[in-house]
PDB file of N, CA and C in Angstrom:
ATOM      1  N   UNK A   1     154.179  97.826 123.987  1.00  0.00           N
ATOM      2  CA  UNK A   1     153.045  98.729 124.081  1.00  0.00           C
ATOM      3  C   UNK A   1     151.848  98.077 123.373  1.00  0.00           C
ATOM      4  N   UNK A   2     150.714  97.785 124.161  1.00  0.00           N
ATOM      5  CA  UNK A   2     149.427  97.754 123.337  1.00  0.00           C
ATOM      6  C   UNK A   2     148.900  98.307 122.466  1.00  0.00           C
ATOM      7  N   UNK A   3     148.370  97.900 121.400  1.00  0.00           N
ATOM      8  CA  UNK A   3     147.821  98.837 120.678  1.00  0.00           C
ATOM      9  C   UNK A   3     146.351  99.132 120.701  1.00  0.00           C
ATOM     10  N   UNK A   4     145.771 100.656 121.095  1.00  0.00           N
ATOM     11  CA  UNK A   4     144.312 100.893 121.094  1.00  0.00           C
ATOM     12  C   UNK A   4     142.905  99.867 120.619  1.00  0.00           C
ATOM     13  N   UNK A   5     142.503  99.974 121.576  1.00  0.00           N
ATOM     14  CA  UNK A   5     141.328  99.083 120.963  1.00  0.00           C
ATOM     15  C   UNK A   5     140.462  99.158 119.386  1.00  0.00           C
ATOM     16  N   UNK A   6     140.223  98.367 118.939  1.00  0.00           N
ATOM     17  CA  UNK A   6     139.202  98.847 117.469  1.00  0.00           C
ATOM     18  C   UNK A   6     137.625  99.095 118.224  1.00  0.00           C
ATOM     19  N   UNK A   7     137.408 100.121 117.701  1.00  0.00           N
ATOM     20  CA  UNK A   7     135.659 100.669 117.924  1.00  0.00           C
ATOM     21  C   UNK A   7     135.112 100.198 116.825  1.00  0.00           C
ATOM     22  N   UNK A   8     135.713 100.252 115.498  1.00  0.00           N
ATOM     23  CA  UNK A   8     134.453  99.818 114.508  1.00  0.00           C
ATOM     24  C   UNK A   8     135.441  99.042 113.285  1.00  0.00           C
ATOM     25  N   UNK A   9     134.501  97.901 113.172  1.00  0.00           N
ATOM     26  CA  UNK A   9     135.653  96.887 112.106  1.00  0.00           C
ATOM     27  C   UNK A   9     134.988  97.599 110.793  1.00  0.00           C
ATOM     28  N   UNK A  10     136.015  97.259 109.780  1.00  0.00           N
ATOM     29  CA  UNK A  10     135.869  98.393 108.640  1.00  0.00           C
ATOM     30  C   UNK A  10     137.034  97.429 107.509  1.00  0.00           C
ATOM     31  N   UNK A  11     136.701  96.581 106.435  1.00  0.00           N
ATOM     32  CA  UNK A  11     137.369  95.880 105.610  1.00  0.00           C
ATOM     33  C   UNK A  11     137.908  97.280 104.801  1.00  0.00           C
ATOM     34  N   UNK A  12     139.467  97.426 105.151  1.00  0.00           N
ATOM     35  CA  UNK A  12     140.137  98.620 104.301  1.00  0.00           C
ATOM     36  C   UNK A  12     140.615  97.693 102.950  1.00  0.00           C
ATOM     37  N   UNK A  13     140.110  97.322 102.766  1.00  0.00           N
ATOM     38  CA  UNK A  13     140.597  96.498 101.243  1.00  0.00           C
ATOM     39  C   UNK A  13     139.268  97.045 100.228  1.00  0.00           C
ATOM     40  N   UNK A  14     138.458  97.610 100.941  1.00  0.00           N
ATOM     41  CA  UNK A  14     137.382  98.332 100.000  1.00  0.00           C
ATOM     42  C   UNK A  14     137.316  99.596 100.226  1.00  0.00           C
ATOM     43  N   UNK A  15     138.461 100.192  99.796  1.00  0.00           N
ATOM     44  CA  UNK A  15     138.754 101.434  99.171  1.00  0.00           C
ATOM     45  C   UNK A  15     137.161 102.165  98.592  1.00  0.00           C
ATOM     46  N   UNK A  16     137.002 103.558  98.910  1.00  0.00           N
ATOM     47  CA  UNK A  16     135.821 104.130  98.636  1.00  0.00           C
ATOM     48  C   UNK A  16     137.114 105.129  97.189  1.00  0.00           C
ATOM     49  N   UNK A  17     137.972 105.692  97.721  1.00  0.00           N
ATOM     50  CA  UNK A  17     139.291 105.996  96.924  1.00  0.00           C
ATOM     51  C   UNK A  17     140.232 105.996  98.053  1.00  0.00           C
ATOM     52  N   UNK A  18     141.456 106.693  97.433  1.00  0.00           N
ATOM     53  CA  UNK A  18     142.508 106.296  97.956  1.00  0.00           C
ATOM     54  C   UNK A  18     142.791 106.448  99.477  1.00  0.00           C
ATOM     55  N   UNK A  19     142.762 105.860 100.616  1.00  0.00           N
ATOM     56  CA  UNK A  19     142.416 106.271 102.233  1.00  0.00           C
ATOM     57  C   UNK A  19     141.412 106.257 102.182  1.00  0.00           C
ATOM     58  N   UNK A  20     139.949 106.043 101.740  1.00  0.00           N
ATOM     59  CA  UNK A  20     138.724 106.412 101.973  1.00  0.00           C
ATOM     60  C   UNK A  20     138.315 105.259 101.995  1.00  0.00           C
ATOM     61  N   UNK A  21     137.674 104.916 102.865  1.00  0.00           N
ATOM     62  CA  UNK A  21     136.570 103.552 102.905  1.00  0.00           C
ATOM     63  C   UNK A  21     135.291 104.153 103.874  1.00  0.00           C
ATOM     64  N   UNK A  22     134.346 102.727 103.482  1.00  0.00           N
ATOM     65  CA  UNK A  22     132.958 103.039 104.047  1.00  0.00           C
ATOM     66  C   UNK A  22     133.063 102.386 105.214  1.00  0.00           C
ATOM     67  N   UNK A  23     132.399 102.206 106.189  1.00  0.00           N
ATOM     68  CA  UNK A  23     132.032 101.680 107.391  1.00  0.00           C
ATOM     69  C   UNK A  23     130.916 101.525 107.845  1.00  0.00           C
ATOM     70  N   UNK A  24     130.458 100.625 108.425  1.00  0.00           N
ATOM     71  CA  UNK A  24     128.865 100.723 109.075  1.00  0.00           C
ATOM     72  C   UNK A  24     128.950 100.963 110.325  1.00  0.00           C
ATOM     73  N   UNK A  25     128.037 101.631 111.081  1.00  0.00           N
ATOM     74  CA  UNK A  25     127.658 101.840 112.883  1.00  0.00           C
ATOM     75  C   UNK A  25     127.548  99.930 113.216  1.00  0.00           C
ATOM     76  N   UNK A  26     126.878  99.363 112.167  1.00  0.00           N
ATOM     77  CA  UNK A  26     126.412  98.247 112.873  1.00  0.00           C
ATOM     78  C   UNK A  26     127.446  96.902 113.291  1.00  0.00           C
ATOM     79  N   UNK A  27     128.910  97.294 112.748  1.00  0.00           N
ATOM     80  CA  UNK A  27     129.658  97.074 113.443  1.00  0.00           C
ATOM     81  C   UNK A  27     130.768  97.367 114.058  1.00  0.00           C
ATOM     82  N   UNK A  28     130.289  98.031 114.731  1.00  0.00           N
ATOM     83  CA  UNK A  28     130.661  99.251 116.160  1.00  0.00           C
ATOM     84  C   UNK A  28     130.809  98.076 117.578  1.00  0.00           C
ATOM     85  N   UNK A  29     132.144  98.006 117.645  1.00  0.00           N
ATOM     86  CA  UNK A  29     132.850  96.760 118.801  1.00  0.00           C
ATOM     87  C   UNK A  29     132.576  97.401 119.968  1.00  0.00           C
ATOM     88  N   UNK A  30     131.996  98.497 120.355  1.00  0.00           N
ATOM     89  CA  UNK A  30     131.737  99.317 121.530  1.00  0.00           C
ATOM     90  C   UNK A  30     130.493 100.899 121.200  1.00  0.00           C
ATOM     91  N   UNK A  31     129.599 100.653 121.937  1.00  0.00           N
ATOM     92  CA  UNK A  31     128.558 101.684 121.397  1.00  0.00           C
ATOM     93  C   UNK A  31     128.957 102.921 121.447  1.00  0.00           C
ATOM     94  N   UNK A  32     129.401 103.566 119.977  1.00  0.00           N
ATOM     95  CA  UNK A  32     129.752 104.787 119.822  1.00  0.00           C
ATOM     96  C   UNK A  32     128.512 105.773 118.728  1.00  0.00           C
ATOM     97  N   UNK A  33     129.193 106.911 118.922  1.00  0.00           N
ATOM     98  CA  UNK A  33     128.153 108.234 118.505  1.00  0.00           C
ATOM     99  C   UNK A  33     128.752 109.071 117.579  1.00  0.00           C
ATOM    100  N   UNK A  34     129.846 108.317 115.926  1.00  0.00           N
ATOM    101  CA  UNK A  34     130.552 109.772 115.956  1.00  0.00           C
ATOM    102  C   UNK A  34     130.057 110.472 114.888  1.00  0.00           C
ATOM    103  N   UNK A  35     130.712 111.783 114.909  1.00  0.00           N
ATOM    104  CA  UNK A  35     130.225 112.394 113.720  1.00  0.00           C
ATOM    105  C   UNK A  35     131.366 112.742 113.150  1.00  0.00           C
ATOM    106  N   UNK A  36     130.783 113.385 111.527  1.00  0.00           N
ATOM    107  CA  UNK A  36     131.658 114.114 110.920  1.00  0.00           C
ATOM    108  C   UNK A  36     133.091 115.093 111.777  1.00  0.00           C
ATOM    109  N   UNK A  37     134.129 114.743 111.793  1.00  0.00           N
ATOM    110  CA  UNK A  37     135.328 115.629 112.320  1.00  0.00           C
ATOM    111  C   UNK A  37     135.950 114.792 113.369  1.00  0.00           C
ATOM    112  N   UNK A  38     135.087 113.670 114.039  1.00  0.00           N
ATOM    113  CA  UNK A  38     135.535 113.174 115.113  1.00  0.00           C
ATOM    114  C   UNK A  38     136.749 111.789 114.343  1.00  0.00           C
ATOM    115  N   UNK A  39     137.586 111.346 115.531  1.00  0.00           N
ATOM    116  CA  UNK A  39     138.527 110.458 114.636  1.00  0.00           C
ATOM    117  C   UNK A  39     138.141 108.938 116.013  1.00  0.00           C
ATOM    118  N   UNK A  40     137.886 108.106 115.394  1.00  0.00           N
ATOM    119  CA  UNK A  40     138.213 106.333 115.879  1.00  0.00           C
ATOM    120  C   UNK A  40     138.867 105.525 115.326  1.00  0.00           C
ATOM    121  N   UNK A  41     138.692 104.802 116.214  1.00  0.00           N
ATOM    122  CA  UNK A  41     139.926 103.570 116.002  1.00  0.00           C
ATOM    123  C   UNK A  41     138.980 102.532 114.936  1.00  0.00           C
ATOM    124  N   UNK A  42     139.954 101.958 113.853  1.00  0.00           N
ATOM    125  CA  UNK A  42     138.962 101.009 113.002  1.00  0.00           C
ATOM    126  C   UNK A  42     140.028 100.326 112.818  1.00  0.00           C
ATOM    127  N   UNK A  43     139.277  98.944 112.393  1.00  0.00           N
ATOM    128  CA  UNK A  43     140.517  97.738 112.112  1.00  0.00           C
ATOM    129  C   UNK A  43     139.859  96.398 111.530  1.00  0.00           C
ATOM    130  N   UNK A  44     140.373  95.827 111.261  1.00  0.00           N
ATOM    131  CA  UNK A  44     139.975  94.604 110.581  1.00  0.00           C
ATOM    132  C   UNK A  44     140.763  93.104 110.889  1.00  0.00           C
ATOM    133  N   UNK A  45     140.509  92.205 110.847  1.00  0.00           N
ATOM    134  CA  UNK A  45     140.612  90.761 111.301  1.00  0.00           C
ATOM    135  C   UNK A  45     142.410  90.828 110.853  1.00  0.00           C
ATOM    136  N   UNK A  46     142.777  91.340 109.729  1.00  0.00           N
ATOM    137  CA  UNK A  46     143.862  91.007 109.366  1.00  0.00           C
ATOM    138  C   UNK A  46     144.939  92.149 109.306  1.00  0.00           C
ATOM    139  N   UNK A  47     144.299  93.172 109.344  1.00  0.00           N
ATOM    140  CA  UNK A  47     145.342  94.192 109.738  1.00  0.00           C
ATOM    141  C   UNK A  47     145.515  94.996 111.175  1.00  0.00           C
ATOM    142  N   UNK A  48     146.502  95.197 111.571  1.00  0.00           N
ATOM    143  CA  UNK A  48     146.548  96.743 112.910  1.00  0.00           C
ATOM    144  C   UNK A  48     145.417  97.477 112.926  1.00  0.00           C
ATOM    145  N   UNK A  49     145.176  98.191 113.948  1.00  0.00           N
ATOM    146  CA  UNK A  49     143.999  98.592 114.149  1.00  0.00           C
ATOM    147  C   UNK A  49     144.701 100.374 114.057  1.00  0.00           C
ATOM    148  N   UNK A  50     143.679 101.121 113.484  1.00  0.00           N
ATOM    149  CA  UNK A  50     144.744 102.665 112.549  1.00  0.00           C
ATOM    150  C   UNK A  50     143.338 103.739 113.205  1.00  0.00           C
ATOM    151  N   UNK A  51     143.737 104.631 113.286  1.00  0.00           N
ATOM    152  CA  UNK A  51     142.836 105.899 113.174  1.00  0.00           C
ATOM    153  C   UNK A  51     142.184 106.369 112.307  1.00  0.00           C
ATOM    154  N   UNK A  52     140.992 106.520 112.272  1.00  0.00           N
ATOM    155  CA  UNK A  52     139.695 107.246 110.931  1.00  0.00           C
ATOM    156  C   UNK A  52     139.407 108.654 111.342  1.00  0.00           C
ATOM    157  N   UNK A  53     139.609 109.251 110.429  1.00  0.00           N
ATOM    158  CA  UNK A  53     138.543 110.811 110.596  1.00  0.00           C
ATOM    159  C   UNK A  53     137.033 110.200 109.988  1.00  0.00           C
ATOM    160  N   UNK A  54     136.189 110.458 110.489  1.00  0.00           N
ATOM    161  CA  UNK A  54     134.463 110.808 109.737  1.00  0.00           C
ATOM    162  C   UNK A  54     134.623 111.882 109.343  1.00  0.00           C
ATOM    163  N   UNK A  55     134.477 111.351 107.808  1.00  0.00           N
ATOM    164  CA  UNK A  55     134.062 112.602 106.369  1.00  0.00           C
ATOM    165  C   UNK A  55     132.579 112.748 106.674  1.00  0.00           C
ATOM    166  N   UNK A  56     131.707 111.583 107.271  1.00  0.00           N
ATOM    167  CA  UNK A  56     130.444 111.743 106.579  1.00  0.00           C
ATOM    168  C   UNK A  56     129.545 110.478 107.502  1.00  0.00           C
ATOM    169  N   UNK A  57     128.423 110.939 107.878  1.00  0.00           N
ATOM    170  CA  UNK A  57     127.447 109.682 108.420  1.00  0.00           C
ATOM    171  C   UNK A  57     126.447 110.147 107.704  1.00  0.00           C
ATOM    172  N   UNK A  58     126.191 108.830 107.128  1.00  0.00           N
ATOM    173  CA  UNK A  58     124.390 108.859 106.918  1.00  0.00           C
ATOM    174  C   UNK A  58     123.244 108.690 108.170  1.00  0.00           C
ATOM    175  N   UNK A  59     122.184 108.976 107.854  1.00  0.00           N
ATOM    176  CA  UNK A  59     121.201 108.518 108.406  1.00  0.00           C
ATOM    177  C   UNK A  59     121.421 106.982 109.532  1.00  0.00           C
ATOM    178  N   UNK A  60     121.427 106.113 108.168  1.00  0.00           N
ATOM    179  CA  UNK A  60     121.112 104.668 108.187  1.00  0.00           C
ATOM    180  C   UNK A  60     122.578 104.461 109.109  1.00  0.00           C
ATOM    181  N   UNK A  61     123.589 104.854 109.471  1.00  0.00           N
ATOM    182  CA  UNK A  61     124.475 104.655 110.275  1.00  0.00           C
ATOM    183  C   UNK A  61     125.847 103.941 109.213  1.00  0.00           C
ATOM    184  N   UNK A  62     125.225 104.562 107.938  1.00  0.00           N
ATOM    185  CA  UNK A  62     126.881 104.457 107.016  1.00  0.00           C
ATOM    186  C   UNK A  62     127.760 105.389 107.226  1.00  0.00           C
ATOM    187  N   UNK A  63     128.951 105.128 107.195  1.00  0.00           N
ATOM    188  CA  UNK A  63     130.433 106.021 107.692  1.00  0.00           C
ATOM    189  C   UNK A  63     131.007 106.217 106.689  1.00  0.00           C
ATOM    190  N   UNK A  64     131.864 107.210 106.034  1.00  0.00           N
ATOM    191  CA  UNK A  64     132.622 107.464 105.178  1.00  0.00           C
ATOM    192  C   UNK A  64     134.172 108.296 105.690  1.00  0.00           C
ATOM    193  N   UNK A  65     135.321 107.086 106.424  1.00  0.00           N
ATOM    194  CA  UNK A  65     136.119 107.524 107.071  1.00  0.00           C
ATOM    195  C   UNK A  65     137.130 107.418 106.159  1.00  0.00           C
ATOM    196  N   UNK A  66     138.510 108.549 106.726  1.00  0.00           N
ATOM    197  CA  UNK A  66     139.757 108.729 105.960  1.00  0.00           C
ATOM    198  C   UNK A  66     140.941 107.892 107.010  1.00  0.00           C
ATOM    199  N   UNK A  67     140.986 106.904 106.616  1.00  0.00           N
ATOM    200  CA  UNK A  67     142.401 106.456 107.269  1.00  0.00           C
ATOM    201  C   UNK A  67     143.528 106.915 107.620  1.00  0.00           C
ATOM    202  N   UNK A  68     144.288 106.938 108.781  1.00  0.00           N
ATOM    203  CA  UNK A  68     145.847 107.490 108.974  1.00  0.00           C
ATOM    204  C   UNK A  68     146.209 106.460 109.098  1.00  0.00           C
ATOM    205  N   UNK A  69     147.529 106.689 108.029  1.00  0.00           N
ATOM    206  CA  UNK A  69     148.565 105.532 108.699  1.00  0.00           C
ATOM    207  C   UNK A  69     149.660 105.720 110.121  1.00  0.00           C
ATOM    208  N   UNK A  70     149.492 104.552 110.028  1.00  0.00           N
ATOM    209  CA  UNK A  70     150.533 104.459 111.468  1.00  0.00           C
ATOM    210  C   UNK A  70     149.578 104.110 112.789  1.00  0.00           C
ATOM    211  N   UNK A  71     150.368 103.561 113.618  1.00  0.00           N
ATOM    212  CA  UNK A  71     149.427 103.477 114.605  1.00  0.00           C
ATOM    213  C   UNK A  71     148.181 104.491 114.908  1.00  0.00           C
ATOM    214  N   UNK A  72     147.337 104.247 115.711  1.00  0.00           N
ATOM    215  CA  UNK A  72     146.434 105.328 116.174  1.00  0.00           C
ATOM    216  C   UNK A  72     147.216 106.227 117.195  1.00  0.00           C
ATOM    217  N   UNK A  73     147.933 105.321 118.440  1.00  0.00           N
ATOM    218  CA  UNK A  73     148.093 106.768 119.441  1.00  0.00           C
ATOM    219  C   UNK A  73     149.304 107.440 118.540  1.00  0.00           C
ATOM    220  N   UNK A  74     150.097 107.344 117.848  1.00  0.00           N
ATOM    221  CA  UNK A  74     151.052 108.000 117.271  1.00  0.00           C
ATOM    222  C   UNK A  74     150.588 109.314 116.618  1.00  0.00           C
ATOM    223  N   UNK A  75     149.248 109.329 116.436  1.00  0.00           N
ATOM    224  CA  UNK A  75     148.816 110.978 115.539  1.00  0.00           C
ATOM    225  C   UNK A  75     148.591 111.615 117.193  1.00  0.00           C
ATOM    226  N   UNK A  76     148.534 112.929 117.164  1.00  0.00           N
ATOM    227  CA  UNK A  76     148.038 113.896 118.090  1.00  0.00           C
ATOM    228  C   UNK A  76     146.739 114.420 118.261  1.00  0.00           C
ATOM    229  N   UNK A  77     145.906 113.532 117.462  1.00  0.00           N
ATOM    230  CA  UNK A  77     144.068 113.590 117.129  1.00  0.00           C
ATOM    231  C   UNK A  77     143.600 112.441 117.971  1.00  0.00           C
ATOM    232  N   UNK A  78     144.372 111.477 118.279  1.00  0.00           N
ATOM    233  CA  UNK A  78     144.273 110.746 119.217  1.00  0.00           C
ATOM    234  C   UNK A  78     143.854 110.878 120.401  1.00  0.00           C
ATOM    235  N   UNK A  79     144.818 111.388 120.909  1.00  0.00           N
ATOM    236  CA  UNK A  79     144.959 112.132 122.457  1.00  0.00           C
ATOM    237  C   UNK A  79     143.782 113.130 122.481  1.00  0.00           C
ATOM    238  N   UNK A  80     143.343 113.626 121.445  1.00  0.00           N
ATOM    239  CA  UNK A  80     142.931 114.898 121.750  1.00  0.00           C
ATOM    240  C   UNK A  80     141.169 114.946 121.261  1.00  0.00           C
ATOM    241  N   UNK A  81     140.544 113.337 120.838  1.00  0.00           N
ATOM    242  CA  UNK A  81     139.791 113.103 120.441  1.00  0.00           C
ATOM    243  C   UNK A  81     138.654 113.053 120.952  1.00  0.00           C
ATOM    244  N   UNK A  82     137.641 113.670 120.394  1.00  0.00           N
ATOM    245  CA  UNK A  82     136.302 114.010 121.735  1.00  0.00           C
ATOM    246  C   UNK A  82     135.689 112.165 121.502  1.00  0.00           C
ATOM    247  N   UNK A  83     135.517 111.545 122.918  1.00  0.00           N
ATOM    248  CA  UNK A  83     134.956 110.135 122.858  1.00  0.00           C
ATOM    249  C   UNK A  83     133.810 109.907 122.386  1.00  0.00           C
ATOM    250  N   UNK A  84     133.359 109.709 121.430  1.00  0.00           N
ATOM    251  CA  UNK A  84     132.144 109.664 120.627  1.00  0.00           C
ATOM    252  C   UNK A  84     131.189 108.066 121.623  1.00  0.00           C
ATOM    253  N   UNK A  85     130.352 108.407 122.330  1.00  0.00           N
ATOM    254  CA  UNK A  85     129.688 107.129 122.804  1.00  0.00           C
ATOM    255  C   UNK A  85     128.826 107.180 122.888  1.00  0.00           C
ATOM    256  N   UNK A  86     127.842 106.484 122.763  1.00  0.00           N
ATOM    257  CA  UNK A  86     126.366 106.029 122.358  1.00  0.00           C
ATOM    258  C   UNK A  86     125.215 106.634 123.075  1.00  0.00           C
ATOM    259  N   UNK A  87     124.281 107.294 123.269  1.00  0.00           N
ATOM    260  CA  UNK A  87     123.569 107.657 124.530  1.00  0.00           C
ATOM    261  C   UNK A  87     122.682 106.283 124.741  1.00  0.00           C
TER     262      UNK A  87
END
């Protein structure tokens, strides 16, 4: 099985706290729109690519997402995730 594409690379080795890291829009692997509640795919050069909830967007297009572990399609927020994409 493939695993979901990454929408936005996101170094999880910089912990905001524990599951929490920051993210930028500006590197967004596919033009997305999300907001607070919505969940994407994030990943990094060296790890699996995992599911984020958005706690929080700024303005300036900073992200403040909560990591799930485990694959992405394995949660049921997955499936059920409104596609956040760019206008």
């Amino acid at each position: 099985m493939t695993e979901p594409a990454v929408e936005l690379w996101v170094d999880d080795h910089q912990e905001y706290e524990t599951g929490v890291v920051h993210g930028h829009l500006r590197h967004a692997r596919i033009a997305i729109d999300p907001r607070p509640g919505d969940y994407i795919v994030v990943g990094d050069d060296d790890a699996p690519p995992v599911l984020a909830e958005v706690l929080k967007r700024e303005p300036d297009g900073e992200l403040l997402l909560r990591l799930l572990p485990g694959r992405p399609d394995a949660h049921p927020e997955f499936q059920t995730r409104r596609v956040s994409t760019a206008v």
